[in-house]
C-alpha atoms as a PDB file:
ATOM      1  CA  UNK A   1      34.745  42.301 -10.376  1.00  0.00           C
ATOM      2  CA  UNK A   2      36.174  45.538  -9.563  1.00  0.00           C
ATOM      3  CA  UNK A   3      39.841  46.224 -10.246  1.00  0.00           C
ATOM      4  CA  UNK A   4      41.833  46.532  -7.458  1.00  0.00           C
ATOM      5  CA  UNK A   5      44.970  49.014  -8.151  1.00  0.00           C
ATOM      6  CA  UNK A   6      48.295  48.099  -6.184  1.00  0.00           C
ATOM      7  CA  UNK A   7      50.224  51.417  -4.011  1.00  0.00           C
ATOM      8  CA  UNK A   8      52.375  52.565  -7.050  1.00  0.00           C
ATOM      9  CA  UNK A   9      49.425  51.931  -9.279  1.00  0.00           C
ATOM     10  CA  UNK A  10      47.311  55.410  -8.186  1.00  0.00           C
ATOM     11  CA  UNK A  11      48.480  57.422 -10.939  1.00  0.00           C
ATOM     12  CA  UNK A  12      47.408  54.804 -13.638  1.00  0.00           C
ATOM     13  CA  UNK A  13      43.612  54.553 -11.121  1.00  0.00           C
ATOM     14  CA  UNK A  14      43.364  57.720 -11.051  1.00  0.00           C
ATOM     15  CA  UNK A  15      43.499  57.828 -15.392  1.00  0.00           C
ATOM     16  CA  UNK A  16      41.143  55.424 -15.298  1.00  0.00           C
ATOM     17  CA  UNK A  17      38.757  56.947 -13.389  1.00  0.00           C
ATOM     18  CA  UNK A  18      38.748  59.484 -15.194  1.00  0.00           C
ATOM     19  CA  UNK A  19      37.837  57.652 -18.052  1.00  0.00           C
ATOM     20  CA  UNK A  20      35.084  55.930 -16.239  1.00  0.00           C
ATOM     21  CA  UNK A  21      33.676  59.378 -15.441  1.00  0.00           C
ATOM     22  CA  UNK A  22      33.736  60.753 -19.134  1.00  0.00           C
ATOM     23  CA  UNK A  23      32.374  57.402 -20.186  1.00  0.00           C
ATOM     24  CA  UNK A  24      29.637  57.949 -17.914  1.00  0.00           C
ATOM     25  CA  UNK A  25      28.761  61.734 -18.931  1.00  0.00           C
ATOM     26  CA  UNK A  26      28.782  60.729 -22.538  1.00  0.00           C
ATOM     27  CA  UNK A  27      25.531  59.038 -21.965  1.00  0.00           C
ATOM     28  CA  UNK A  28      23.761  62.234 -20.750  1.00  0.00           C
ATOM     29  CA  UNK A  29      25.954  64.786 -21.838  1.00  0.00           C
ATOM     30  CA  UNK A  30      27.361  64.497 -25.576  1.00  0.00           C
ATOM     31  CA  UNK A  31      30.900  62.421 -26.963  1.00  0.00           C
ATOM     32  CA  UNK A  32      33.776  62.758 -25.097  1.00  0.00           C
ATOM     33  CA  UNK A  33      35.257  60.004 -27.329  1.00  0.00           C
ATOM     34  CA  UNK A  34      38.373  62.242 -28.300  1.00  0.00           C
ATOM     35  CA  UNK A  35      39.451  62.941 -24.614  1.00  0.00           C
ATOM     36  CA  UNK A  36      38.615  59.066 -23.540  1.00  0.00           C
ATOM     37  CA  UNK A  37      40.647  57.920 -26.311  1.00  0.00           C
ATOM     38  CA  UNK A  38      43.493  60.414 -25.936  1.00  0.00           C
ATOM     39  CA  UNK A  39      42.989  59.092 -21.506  1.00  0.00           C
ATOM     40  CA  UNK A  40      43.433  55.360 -22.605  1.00  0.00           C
ATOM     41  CA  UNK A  41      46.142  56.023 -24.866  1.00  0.00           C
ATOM     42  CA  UNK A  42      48.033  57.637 -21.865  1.00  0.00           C
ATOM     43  CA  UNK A  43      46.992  55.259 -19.149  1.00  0.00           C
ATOM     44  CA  UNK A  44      48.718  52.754 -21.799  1.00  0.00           C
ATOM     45  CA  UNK A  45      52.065  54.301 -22.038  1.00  0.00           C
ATOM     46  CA  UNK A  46      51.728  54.898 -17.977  1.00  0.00           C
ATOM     47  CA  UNK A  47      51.657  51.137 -17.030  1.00  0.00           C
ATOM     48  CA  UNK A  48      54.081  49.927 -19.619  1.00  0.00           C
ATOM     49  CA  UNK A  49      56.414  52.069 -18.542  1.00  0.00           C
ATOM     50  CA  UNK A  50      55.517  51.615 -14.894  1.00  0.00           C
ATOM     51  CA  UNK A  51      55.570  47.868 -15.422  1.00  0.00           C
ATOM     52  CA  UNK A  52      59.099  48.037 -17.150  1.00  0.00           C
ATOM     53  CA  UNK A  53      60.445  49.336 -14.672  1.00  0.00           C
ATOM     54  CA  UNK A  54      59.372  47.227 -11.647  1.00  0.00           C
ATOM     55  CA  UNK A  55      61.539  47.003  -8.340  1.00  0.00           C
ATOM     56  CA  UNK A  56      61.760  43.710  -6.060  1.00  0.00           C
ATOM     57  CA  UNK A  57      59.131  45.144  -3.640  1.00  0.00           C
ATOM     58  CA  UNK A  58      56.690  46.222  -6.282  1.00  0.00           C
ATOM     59  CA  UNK A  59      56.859  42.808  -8.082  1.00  0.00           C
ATOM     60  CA  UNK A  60      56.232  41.153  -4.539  1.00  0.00           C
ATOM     61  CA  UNK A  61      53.060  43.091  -4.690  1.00  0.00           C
ATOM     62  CA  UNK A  62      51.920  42.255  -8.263  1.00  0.00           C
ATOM     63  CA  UNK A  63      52.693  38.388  -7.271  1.00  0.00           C
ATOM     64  CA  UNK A  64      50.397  38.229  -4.089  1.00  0.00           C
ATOM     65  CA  UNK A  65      47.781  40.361  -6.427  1.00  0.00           C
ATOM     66  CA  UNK A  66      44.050  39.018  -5.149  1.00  0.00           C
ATOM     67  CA  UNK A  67      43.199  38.797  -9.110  1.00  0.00           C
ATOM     68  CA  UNK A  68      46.198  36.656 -10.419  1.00  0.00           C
ATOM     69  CA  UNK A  69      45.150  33.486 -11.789  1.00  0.00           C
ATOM     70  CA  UNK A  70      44.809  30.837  -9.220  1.00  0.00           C
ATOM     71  CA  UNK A  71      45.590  27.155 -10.091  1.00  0.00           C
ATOM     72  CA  UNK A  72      41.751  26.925 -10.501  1.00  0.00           C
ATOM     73  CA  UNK A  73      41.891  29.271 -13.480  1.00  0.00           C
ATOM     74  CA  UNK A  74      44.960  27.046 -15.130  1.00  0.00           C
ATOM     75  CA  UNK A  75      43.028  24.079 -14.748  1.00  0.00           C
ATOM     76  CA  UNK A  76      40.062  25.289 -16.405  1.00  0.00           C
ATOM     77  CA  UNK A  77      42.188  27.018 -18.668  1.00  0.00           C
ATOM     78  CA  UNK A  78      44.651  24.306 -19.796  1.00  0.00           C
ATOM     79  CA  UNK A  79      43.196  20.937 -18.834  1.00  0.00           C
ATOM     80  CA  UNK A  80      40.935  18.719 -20.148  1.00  0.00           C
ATOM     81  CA  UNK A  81      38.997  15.496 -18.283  1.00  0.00           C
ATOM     82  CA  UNK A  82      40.213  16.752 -14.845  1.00  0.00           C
ATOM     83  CA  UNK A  83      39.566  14.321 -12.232  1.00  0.00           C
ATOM     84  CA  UNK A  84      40.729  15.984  -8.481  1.00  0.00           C
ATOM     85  CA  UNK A  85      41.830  12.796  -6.618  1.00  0.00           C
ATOM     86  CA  UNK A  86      41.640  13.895  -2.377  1.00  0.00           C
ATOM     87  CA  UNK A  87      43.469  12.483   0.862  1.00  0.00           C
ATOM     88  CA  UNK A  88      47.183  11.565   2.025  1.00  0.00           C
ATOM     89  CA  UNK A  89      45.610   8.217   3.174  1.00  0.00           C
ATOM     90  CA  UNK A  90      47.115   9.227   6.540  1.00  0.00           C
ATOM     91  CA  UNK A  91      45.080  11.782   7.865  1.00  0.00           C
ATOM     92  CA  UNK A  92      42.824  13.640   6.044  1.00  0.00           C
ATOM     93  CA  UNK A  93      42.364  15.946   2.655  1.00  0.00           C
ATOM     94  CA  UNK A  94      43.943  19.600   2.919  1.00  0.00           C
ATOM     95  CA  UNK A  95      42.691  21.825   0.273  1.00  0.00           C
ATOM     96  CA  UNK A  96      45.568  24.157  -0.011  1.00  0.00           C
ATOM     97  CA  UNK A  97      46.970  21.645  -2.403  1.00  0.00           C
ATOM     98  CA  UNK A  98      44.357  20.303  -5.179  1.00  0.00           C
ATOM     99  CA  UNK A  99      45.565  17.418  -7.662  1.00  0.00           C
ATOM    100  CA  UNK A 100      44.455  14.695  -9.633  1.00  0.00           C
ATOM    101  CA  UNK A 101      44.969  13.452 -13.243  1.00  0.00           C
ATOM    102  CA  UNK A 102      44.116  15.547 -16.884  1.00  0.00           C
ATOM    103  CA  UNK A 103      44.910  15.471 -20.169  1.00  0.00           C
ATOM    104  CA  UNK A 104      46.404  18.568 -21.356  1.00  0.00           C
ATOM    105  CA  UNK A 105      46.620  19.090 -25.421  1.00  0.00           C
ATOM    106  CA  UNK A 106      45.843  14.776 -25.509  1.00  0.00           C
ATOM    107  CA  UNK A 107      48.518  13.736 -23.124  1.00  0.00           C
ATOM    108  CA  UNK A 108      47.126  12.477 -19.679  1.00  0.00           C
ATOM    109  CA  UNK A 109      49.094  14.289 -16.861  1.00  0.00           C
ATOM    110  CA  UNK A 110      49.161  14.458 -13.530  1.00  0.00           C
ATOM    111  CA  UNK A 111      48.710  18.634 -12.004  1.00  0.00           C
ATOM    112  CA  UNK A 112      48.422  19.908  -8.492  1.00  0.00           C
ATOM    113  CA  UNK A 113      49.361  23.079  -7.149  1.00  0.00           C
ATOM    114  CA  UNK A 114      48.438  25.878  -4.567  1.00  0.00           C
ATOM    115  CA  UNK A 115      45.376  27.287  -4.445  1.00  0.00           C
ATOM    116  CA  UNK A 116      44.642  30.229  -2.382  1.00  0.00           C
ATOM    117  CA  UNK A 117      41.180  30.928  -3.008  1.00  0.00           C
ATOM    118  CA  UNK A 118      39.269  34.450  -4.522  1.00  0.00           C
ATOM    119  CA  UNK A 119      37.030  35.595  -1.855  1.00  0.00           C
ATOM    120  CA  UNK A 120      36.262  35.171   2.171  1.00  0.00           C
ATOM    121  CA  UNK A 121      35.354  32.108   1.603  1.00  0.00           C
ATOM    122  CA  UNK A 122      37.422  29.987  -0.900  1.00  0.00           C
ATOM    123  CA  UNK A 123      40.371  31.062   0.765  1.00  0.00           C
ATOM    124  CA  UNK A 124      39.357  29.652   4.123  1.00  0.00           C
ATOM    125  CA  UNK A 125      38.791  26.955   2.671  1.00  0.00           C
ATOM    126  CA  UNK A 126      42.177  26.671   1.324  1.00  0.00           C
ATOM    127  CA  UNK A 127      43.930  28.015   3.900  1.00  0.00           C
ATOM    128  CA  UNK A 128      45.304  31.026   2.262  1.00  0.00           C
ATOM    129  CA  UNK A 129      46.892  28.357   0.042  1.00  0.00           C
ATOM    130  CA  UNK A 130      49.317  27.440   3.097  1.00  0.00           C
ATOM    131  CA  UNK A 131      49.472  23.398   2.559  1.00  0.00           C
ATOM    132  CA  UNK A 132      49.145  21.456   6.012  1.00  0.00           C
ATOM    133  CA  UNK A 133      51.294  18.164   6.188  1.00  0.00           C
ATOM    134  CA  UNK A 134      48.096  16.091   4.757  1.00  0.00           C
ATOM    135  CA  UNK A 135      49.106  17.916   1.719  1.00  0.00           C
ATOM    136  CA  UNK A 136      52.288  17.670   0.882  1.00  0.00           C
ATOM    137  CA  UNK A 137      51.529  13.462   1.784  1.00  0.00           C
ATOM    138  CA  UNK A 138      48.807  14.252  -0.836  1.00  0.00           C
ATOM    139  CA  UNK A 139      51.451  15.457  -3.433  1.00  0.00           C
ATOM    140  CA  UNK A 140      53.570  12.608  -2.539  1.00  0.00           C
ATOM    141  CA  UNK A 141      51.236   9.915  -3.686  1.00  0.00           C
ATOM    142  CA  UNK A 142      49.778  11.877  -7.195  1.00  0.00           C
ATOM    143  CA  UNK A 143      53.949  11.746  -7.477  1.00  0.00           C
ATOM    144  CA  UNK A 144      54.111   7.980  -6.775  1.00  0.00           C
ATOM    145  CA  UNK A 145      51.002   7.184  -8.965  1.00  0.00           C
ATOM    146  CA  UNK A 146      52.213   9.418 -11.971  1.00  0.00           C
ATOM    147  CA  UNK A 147      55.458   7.220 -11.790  1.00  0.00           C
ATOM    148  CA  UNK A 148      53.405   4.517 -11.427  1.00  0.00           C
ATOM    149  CA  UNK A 149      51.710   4.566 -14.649  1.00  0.00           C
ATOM    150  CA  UNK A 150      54.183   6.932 -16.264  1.00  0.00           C
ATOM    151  CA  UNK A 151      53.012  10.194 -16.422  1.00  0.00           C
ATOM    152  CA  UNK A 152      54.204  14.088 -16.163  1.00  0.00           C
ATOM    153  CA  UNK A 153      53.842  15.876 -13.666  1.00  0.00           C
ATOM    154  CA  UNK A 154      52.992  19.310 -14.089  1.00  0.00           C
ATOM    155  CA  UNK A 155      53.132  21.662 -10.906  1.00  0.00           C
ATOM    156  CA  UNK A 156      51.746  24.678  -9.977  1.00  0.00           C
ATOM    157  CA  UNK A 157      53.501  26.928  -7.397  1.00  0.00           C
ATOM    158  CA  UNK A 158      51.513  29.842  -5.563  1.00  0.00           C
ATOM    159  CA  UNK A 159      52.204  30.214  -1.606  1.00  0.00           C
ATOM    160  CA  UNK A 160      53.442  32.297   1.073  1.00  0.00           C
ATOM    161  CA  UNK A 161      54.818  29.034   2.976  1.00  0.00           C
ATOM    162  CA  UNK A 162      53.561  25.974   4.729  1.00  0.00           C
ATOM    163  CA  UNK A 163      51.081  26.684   7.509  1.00  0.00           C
ATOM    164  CA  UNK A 164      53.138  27.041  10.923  1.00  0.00           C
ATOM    165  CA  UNK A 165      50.253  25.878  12.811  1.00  0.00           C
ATOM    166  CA  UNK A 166      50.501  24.184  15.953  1.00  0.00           C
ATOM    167  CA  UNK A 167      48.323  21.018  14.560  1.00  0.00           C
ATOM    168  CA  UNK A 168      50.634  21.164  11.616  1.00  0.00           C
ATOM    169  CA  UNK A 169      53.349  20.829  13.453  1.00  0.00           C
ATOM    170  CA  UNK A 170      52.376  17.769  15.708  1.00  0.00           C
ATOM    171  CA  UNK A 171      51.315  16.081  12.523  1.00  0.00           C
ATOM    172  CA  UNK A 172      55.169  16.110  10.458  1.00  0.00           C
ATOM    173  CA  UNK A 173      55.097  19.562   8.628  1.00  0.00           C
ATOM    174  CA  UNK A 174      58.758  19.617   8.194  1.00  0.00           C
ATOM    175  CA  UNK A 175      59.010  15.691   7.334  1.00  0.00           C
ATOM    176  CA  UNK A 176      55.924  15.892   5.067  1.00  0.00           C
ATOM    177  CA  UNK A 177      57.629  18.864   3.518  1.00  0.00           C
ATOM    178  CA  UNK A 178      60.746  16.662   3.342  1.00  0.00           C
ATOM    179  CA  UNK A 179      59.442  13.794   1.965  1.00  0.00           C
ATOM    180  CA  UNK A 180      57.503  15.594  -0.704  1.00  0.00           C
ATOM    181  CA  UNK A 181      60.994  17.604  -2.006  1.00  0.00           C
ATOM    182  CA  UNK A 182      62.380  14.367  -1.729  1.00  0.00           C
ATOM    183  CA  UNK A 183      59.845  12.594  -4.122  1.00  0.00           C
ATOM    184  CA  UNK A 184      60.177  15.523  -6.589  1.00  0.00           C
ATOM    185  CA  UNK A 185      63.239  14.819  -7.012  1.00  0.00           C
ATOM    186  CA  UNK A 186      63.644  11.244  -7.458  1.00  0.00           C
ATOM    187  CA  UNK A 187      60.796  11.291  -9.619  1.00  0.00           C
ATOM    188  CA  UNK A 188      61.626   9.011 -13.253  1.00  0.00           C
ATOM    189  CA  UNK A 189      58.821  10.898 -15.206  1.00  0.00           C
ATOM    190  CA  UNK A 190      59.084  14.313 -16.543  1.00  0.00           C
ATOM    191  CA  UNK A 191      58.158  17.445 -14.652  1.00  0.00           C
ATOM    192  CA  UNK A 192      57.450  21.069 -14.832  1.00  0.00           C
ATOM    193  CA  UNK A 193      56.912  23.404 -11.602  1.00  0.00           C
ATOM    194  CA  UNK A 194      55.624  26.483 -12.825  1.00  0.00           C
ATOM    195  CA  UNK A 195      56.002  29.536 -10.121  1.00  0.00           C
ATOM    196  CA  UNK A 196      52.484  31.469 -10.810  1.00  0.00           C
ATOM    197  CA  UNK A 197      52.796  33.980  -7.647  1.00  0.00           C
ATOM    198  CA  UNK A 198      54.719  33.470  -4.842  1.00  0.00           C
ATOM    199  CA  UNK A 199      57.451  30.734  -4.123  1.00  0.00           C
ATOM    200  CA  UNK A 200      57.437  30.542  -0.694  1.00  0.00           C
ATOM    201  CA  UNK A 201      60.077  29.044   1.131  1.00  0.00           C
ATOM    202  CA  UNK A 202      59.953  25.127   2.265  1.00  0.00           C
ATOM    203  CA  UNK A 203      55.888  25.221   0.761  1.00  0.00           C
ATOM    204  CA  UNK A 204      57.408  25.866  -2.376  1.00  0.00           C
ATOM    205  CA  UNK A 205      59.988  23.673  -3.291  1.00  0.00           C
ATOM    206  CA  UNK A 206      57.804  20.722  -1.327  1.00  0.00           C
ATOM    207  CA  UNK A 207      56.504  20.311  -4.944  1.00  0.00           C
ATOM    208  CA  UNK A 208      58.914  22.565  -7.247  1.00  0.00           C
ATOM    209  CA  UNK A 209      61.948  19.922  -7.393  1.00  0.00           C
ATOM    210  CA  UNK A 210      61.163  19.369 -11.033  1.00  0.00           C
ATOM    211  CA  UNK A 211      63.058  18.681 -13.859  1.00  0.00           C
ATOM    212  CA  UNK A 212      62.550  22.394 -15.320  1.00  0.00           C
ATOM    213  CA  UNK A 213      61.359  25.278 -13.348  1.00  0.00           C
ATOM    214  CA  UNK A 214      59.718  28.247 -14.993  1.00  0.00           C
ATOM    215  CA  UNK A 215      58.309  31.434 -13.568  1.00  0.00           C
ATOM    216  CA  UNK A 216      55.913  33.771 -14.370  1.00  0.00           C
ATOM    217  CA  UNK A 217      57.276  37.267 -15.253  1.00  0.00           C
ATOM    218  CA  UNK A 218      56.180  39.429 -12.482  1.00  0.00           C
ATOM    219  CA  UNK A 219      56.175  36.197  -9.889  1.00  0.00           C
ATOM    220  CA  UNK A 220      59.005  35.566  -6.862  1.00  0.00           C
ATOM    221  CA  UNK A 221      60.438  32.916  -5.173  1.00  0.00           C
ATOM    222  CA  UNK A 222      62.400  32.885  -2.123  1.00  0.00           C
ATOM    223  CA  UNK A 223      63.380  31.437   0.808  1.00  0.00           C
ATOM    224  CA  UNK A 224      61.372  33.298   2.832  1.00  0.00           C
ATOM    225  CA  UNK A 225      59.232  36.041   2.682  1.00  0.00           C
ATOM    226  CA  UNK A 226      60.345  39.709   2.906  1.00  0.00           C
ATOM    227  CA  UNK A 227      58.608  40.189   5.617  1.00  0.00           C
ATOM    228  CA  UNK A 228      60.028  37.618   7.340  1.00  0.00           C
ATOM    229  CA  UNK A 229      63.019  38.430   6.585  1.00  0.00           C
ATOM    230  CA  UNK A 230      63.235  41.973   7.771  1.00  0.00           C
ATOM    231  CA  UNK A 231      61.467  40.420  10.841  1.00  0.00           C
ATOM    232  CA  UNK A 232      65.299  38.355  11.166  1.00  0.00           C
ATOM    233  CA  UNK A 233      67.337  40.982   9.906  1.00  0.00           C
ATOM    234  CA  UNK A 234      65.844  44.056  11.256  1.00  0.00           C
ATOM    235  CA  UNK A 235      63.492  43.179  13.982  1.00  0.00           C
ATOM    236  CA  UNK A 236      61.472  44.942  12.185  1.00  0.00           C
ATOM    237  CA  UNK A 237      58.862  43.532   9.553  1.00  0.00           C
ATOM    238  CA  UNK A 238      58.315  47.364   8.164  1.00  0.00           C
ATOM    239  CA  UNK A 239      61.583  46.926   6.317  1.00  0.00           C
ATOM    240  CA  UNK A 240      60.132  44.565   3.805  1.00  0.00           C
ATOM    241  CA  UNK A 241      61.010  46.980   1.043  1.00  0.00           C
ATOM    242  CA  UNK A 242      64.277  46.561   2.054  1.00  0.00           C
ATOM    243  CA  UNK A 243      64.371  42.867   2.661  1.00  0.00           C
ATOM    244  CA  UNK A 244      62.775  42.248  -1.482  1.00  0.00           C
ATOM    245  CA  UNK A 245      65.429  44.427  -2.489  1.00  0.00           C
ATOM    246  CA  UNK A 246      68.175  42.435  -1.361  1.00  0.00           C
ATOM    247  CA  UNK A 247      66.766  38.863  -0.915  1.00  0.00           C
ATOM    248  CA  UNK A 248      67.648  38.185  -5.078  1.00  0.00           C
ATOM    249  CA  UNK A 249      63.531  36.986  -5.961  1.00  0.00           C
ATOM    250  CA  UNK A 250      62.429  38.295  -9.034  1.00  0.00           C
ATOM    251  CA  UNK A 251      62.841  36.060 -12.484  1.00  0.00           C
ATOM    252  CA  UNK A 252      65.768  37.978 -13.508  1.00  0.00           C
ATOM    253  CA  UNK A 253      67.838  37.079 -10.614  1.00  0.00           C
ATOM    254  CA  UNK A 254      66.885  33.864 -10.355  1.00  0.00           C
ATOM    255  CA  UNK A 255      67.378  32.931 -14.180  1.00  0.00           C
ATOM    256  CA  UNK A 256      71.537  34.583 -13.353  1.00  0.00           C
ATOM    257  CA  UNK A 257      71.241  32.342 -10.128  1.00  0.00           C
ATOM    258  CA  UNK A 258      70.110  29.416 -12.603  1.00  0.00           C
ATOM    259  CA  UNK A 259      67.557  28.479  -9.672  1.00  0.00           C
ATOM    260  CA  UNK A 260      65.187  29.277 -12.502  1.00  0.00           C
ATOM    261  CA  UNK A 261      64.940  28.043 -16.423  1.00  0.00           C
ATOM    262  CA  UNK A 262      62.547  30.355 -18.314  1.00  0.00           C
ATOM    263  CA  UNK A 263      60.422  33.188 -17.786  1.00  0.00           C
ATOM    264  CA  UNK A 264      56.991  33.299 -18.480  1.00  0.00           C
ATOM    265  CA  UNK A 265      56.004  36.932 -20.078  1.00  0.00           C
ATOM    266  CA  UNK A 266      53.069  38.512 -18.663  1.00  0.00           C
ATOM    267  CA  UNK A 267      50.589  40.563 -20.294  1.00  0.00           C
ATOM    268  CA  UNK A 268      51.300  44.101 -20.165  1.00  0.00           C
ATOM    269  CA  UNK A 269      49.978  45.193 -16.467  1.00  0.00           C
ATOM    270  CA  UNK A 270      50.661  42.036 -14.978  1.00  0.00           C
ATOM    271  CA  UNK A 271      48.625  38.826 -15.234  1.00  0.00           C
ATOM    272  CA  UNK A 272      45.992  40.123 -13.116  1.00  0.00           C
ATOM    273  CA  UNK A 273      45.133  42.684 -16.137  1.00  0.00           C
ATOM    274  CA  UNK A 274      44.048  39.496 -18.888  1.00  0.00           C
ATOM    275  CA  UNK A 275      43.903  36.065 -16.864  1.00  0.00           C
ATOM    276  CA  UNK A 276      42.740  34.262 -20.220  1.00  0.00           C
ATOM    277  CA  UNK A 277      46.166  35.777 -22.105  1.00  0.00           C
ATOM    278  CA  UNK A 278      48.280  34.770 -19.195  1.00  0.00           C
ATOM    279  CA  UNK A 279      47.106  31.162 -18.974  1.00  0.00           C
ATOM    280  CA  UNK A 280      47.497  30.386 -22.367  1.00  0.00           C
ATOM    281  CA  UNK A 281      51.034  31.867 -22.006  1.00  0.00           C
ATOM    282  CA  UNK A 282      51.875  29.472 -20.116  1.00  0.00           C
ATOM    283  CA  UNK A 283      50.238  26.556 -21.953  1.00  0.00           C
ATOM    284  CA  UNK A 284      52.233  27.290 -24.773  1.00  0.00           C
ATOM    285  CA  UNK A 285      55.564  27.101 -22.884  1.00  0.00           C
ATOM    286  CA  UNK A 286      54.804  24.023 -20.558  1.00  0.00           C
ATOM    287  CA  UNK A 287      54.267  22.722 -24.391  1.00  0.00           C
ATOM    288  CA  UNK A 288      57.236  23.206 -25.474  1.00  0.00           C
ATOM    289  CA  UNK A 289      58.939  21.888 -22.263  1.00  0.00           C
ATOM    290  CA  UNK A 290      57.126  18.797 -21.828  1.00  0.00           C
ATOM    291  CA  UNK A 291      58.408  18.110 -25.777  1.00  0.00           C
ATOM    292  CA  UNK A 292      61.749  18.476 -24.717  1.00  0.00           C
ATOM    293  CA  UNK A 293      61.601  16.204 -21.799  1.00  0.00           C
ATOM    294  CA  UNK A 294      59.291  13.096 -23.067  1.00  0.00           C
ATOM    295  CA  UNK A 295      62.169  11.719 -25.003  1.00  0.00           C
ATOM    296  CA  UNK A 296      64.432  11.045 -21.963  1.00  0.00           C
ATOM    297  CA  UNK A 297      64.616   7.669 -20.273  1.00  0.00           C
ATOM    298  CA  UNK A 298      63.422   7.415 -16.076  1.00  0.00           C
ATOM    299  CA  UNK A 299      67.202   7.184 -15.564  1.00  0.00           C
ATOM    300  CA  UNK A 300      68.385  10.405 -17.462  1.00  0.00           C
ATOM    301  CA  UNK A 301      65.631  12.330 -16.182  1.00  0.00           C
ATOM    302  CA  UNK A 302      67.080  11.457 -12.972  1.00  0.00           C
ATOM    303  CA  UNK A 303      70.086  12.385 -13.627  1.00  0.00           C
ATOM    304  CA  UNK A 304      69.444  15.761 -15.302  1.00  0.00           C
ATOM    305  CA  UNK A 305      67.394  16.633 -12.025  1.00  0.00           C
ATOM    306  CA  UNK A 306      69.980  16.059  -9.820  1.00  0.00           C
ATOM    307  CA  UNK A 307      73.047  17.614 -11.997  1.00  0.00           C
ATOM    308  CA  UNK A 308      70.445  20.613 -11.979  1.00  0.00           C
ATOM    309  CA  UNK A 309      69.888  20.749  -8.209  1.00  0.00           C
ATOM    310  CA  UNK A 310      73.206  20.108  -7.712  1.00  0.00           C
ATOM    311  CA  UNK A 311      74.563  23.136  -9.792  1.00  0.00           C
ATOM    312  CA  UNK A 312      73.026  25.822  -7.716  1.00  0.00           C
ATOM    313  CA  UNK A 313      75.513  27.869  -5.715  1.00  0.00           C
ATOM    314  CA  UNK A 314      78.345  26.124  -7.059  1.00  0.00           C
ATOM    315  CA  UNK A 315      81.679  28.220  -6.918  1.00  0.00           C
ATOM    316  CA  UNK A 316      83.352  26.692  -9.601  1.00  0.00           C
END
């Protein structure tokens, strides 16, 4: 697949098409090893320091990134004996949200998450990864069976929003969304949400109420997007920039803001640049967590969720 460079990425595209083209002559024309090398060496030291020094509105770009990994990628990735379980029992299956049960390092687990889909026509078929109410009732009842037989949940966060379709609304979308947050909450197993992209307003924390949230490095989360922000603010949705600079959404914010717990580092160009690196990334860290919380009784995990919740935007 062709790399696809981001706005303030051109310099960095431009190095590495330069390489391309030397590679290229060195097949017909001699070495040009020494001036490739010395080219990689300073498209390198470009995009760490280019990825060091990330604003808000750049790191909204590297989150929505076409090549991120998708939850598709994690569950390959990370999970073992995945069995995707389908249908809120109520209406039908929505494929924005994919679930089911998997063991992950020997311990069975319960996972779903966003998935947006890689080309035309995955993400049609999952809706951009904009859930419908079928499937937030979808992540309510993986949540009532992992309680059920005592499982973690894992979660996997990567969405603009919930879809603000007409049909969506008709059908609950903001009681589905409801119940869903609620059932995250009240859950007496452990979870993990894990923010992979975007954290999207009401779609997000639908199924991000967990009993630690982490975050990918270069990911957001918000209440809603910048664009629709600006669109509030402004009247104008041109003034994203501006919106992503002030909305607070990047991991470092949100760690001060204690919304978040941990950050997630990403390989050096974003997680786009080494998939397999980034996934295994955060393998290692949803190890770690889940060791933490397996000890802890239905009642304490309870509790810890809610004195968590409960501790955002305190004053005192």
């Amino acid at each position: 697949m062709a790399t696809h460079y981001l706005e303030f990425e051109k310099p960095i595209a431009d190095l590495e098409a330069k390489i391309e083209e030397l590679s290229l002559l060195s097949t017909t024309s001699g070495s040009f090893e020494t001036e490739i090398e010395g080219l990689r060496r300073k498209a390198d030291q470009l995009r760490k320091k280019t990825y060091a020094n990330l604003d808000p509105w750049m790191k909204t770009q590297v989150a929505r990134h076409p090549q991120r990994p998708h939850l598709i990628d994690y569950i390959d990735g990370l999970f073992t004996e995945f069995v995707e379980l389908r249908g809120d029992r109520q209406y039908g299956d929505d494929q924005a949200i994919l679930g089911g049960v998997a063991r992950f390092r020997g311990e069975a687990v319960v996972i779903m998450g966003h998935e947006k889909g890689n080309d035309t026509e995955s993400r049609l078929k999952h809706n951009f990864g904009m859930a419908r109410p079928e499937g937030y009732r979808k992540a309510v009842r993986l949540m009532d069976m992992a309680e059920q037989f005592g499982l973690p949940v894992l979660t996997f966060v990567d969405t603009a929003g919930a879809y603000p379709g007409l049909g969506a609304e008709e059908r609950g979308q903001a009681e589905a969304i409801a119940r869903s947050t609620e059932r995250s909450l009240t859950l007496g197993v452990p979870s993990i949400a894990t923010i992979t992209g975007e954290g999207g307003s009401g779609g997000a924390i639908a199924i991000a109420g967990a009993s630690r949230v982490l975050m990918l490095e270069h990911s957001i989360y918000s209440v809603i997007s910048p664009e629709g922000a600006a669109g509030i603010l402004w009247r104008d949705g041109a003034r994203a920039r501006d919106a992503a600079m002030a909305m607070k959404i990047t991991g470092p914010d949100l760690i001060g803001l204690k919304i978040v717990d941990r950050l997630i580092t990403e390989p050096c160009g974003g997680a786009h640049t080494d998939p397999s690196a980034a996934v295994a990334a955060v393998g290692d860290v949803l190890a770690e967590e889940l060791r933490d919380l397996n000890g802890l009784s239905p009642d304490a995990l309870r509790r810890q969720r809610a004195e968590r919740f409960y501790a955002i935007g305190r004053a005192s």
